[in-house]
N, C-alpha and C. Protein backbone atom coordinates (compact mmCIF):
# COMPACT_ATOMS: atom_id res chain seq x y z
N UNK A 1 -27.82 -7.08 -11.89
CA UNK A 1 -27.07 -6.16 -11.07
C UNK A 1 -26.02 -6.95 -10.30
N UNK A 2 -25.06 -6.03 -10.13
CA UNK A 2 -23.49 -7.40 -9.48
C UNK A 2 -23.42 -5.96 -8.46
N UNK A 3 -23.28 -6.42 -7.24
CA UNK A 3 -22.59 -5.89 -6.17
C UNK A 3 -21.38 -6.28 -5.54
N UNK A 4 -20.41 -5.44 -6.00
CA UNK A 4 -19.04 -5.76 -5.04
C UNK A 4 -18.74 -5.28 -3.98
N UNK A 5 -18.29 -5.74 -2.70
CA UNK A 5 -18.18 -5.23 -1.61
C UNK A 5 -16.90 -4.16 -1.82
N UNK A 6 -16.60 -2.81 -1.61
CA UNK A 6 -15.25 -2.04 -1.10
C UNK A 6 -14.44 -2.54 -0.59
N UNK A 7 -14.53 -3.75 0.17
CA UNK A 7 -13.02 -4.02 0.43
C UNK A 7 -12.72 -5.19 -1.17
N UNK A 8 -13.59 -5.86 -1.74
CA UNK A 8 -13.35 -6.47 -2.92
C UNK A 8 -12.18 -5.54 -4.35
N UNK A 9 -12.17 -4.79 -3.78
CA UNK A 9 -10.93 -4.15 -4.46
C UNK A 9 -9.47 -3.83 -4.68
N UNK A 10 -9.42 -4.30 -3.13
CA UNK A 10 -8.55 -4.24 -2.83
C UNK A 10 -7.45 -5.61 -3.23
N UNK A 11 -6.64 -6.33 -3.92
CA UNK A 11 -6.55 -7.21 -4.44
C UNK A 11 -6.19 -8.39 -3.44
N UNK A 12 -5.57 -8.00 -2.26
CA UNK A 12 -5.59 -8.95 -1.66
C UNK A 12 -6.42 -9.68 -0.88
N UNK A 13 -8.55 -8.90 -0.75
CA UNK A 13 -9.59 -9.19 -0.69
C UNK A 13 -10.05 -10.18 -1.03
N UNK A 14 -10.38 -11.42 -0.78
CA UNK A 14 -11.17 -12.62 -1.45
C UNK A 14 -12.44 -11.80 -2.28
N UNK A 15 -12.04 -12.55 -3.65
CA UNK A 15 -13.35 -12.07 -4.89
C UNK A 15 -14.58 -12.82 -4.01
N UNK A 16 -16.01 -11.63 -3.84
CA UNK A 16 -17.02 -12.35 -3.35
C UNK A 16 -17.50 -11.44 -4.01
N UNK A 17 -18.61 -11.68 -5.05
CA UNK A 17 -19.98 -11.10 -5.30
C UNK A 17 -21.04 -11.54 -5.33
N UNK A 18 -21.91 -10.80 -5.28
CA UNK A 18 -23.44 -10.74 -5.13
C UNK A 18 -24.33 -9.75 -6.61
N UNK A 19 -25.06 -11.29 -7.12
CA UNK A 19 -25.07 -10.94 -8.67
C UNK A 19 -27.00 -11.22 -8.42
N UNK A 20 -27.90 -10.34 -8.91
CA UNK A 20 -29.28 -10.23 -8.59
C UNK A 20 -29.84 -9.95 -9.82
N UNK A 21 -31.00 -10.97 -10.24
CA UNK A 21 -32.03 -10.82 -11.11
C UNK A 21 -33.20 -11.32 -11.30
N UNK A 22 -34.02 -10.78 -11.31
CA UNK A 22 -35.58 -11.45 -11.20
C UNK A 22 -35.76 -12.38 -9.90
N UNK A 23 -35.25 -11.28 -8.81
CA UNK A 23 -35.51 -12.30 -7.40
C UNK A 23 -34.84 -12.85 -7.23
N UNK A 24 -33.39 -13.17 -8.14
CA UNK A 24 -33.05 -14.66 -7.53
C UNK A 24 -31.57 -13.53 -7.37
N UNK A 25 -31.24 -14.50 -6.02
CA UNK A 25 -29.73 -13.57 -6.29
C UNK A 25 -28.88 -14.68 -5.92
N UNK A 26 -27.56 -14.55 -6.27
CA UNK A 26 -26.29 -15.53 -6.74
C UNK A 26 -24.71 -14.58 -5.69
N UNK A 27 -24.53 -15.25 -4.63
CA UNK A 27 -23.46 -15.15 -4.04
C UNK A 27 -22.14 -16.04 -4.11
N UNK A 28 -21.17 -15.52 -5.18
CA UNK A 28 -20.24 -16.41 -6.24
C UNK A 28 -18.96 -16.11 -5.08
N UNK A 29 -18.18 -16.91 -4.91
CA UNK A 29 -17.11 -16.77 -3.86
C UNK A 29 -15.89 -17.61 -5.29
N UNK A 30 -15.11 -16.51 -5.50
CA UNK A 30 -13.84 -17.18 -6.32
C UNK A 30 -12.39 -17.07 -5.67
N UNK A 31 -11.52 -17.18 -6.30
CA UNK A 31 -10.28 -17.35 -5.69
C UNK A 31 -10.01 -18.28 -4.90
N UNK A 32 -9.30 -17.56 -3.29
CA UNK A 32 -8.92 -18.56 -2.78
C UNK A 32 -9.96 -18.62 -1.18
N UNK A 33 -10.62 -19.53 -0.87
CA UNK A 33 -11.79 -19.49 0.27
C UNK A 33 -10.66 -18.85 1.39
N UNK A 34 -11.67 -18.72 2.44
CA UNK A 34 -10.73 -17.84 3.94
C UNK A 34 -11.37 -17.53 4.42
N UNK A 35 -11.60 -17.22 5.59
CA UNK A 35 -12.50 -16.64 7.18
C UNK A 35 -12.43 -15.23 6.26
N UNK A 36 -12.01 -14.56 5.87
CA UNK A 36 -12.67 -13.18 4.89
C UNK A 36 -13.80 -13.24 3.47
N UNK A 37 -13.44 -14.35 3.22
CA UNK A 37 -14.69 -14.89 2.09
C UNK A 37 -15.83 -14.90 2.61
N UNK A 38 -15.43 -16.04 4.09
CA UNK A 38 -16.53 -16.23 4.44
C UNK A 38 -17.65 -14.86 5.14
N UNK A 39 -16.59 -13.88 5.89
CA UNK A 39 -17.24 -12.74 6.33
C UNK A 39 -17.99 -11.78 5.19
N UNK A 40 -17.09 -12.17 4.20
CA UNK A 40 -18.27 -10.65 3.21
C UNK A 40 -19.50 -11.71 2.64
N UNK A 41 -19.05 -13.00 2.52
CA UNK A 41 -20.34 -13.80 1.79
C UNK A 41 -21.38 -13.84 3.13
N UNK A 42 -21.03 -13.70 3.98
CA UNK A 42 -22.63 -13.42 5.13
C UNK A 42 -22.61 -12.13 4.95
N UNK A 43 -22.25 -11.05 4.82
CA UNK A 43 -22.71 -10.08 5.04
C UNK A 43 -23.67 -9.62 3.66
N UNK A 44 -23.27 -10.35 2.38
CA UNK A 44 -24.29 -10.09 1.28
C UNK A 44 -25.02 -11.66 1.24
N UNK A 45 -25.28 -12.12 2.12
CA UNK A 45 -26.03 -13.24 2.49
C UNK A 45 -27.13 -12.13 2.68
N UNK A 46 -26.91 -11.37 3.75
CA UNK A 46 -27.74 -10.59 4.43
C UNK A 46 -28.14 -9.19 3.58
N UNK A 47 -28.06 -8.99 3.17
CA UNK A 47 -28.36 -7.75 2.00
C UNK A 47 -29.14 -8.98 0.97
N UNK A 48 -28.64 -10.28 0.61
CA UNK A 48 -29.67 -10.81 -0.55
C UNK A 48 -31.03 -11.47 0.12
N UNK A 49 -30.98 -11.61 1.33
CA UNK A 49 -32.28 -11.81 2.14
C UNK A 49 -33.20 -11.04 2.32
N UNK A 50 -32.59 -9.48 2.70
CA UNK A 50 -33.23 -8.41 3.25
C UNK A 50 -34.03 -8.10 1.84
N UNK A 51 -33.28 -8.24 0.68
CA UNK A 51 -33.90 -7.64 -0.59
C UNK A 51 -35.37 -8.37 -1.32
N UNK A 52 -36.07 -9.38 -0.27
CA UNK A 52 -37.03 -10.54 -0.43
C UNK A 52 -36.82 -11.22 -1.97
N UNK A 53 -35.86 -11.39 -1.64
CA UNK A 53 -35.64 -12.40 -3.31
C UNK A 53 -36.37 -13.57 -2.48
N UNK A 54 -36.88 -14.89 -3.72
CA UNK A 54 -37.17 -15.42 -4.06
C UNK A 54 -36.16 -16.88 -3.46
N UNK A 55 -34.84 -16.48 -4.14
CA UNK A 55 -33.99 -17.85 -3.89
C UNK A 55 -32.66 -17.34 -4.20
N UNK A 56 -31.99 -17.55 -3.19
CA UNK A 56 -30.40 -17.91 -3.40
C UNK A 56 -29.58 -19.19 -3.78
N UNK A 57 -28.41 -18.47 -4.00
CA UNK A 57 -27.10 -19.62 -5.07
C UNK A 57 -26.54 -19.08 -4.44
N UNK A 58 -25.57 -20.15 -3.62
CA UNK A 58 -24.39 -20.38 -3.04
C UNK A 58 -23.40 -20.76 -3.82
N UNK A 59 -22.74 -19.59 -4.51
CA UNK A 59 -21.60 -20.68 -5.88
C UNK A 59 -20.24 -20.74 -5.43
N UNK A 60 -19.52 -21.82 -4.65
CA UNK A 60 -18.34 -21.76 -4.36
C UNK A 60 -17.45 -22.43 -5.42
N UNK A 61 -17.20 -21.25 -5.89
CA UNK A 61 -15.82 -21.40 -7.00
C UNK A 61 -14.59 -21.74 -6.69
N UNK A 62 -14.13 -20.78 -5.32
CA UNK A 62 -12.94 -20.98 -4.93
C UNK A 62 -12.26 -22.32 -4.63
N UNK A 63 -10.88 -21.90 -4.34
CA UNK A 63 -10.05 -22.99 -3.74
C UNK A 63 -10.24 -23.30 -2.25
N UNK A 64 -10.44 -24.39 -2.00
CA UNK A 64 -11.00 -24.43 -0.48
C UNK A 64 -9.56 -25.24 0.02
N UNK A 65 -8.92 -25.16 0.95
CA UNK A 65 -7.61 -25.91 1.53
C UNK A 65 -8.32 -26.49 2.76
N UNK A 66 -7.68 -27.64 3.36
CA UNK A 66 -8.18 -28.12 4.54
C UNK A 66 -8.42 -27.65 5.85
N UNK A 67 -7.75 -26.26 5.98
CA UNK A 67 -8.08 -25.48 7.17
C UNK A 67 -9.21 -24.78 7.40
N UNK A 68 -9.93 -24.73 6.11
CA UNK A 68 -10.85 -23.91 5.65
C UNK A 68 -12.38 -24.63 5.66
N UNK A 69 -12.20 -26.39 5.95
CA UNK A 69 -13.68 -26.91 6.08
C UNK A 69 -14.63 -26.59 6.70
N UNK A 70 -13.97 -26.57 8.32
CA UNK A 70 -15.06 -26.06 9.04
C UNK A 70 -15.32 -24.46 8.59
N UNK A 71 -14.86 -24.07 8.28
CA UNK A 71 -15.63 -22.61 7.72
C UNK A 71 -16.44 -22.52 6.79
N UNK A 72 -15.90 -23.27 5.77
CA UNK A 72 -17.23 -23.47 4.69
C UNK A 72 -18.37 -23.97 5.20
N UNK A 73 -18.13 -25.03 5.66
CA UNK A 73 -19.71 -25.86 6.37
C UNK A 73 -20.52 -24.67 7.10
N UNK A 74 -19.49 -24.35 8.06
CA UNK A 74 -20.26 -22.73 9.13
C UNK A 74 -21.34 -21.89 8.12
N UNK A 75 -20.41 -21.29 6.85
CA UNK A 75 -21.09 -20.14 6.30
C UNK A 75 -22.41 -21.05 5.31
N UNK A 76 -22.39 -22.39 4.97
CA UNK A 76 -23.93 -22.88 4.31
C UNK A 76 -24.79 -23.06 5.34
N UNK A 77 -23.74 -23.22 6.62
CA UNK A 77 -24.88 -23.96 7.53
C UNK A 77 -26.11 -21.93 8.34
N UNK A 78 -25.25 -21.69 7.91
CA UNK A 78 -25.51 -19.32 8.14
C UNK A 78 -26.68 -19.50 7.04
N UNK A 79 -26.24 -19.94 5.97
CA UNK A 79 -27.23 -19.49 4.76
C UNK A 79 -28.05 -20.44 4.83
N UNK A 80 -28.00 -21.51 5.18
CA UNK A 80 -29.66 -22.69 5.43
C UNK A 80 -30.72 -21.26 6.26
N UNK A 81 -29.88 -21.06 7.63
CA UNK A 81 -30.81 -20.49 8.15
C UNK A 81 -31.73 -19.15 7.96
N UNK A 82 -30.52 -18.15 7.50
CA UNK A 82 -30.82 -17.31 7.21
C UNK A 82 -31.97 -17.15 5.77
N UNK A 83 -31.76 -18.27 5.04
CA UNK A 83 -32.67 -18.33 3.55
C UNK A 83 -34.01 -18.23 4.33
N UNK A 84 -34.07 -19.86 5.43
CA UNK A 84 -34.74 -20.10 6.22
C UNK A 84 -36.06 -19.26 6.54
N UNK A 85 -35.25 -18.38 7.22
CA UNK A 85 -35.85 -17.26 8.13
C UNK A 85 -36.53 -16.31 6.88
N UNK A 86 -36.05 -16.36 5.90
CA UNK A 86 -36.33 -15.10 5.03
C UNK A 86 -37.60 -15.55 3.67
N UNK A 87 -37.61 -17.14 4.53
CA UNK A 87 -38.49 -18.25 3.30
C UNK A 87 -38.12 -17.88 2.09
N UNK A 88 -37.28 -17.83 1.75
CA UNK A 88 -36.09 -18.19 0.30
C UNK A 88 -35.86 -19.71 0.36
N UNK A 89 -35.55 -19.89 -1.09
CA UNK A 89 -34.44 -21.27 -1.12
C UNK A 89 -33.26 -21.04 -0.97
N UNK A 90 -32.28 -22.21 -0.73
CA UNK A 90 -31.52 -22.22 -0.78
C UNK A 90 -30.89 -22.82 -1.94
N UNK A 91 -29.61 -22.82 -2.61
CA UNK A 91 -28.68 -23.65 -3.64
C UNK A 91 -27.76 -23.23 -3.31
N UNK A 92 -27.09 -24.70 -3.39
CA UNK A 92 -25.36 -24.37 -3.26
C UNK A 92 -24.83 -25.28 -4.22
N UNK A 93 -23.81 -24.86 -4.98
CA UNK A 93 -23.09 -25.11 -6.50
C UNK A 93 -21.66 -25.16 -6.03
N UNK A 94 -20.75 -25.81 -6.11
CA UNK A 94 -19.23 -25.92 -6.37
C UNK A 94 -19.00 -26.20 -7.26
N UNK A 95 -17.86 -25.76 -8.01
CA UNK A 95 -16.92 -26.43 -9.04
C UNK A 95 -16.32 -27.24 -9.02
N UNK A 96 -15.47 -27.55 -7.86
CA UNK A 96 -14.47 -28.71 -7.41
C UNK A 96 -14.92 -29.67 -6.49
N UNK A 97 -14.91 -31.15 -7.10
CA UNK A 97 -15.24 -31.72 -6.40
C UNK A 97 -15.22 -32.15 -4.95
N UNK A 98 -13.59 -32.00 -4.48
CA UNK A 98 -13.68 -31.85 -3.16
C UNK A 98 -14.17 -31.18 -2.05
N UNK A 99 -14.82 -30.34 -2.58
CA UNK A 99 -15.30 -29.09 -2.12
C UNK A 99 -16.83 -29.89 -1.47
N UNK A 100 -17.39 -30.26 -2.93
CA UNK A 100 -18.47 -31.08 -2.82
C UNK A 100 -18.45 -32.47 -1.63
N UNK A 101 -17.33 -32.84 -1.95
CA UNK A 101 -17.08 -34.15 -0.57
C UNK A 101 -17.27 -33.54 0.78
N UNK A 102 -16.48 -32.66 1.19
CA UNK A 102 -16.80 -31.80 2.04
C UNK A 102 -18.10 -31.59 2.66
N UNK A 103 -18.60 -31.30 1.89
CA UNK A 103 -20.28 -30.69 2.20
C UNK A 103 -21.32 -31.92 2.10
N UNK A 104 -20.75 -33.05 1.45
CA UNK A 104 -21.86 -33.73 1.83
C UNK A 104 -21.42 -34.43 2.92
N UNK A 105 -19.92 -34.40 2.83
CA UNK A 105 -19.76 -34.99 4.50
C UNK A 105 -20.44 -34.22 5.84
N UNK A 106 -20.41 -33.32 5.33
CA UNK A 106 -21.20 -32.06 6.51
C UNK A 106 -22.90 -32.54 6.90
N UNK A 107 -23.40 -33.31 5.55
CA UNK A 107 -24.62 -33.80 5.80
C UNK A 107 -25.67 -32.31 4.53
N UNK A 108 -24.40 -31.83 3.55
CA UNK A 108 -25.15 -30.49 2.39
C UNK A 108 -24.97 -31.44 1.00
N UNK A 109 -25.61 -31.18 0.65
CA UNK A 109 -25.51 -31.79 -0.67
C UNK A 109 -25.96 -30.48 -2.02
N UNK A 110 -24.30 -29.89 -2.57
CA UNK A 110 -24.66 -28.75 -3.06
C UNK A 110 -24.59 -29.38 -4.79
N UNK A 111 -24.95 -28.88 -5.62
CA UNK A 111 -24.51 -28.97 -7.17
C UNK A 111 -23.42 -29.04 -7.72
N UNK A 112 -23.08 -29.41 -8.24
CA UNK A 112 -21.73 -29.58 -8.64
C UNK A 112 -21.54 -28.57 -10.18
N UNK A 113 -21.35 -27.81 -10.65
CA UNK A 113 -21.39 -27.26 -11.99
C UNK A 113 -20.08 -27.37 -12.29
């Protein structure tokens, strides 16, 4: 099952979905990252918690620009807790490596796919 948020339609919306199966659910952030990525990816942070899955994926696809670090770090450091709280795992996956530098500079160490 893939859930897209209503404003995800709108094209100038950062692509964020929330993709669920057998417990595990997958919050894929593509395009370009932004303080709006980051707002709909907590808000189906919180819908994939509430739904007692098993384990979440943090998949940041997008383009992340340098204004945008501390926000990324913010929204894994949201989903540590929130998994946390909900005794889920956590995973976090990037595509781009810098993305990955980032986060382990943060002290995250996500997957690289």
């Amino acid at each position: 099952m893939t859930i897209t948020p209503e404003s995800a339609h709108d094209r100038s919306a950062p692509a964020v979905t929330l993709e669920s199966d057998a417990g595990v659910a997958r919050i894929v952030i593509a395009g370009t990252f932004s303080d709006a990525a980051s707002a709909l990816a907590q808000e189906l942070l919180v819908d994939a918690c509430d739904r007692g899955t098993v384990g979440v994926t943090l998949a940041v696809e997008a383009d992340v620009g340098p204004d945008d670090h501390a926000v990324l770090t913010h929204l894994v450091d949201v989903a540590q807790r929130r998994c946390w709280a909900a005794s889920c795992r956590l995973e976090v996956t990037a595509a781009d490596p810098d993305v990955c530098e980032v986060l382990a500079a943060a002290g995250i160490w996500p997957t690289q796919v």
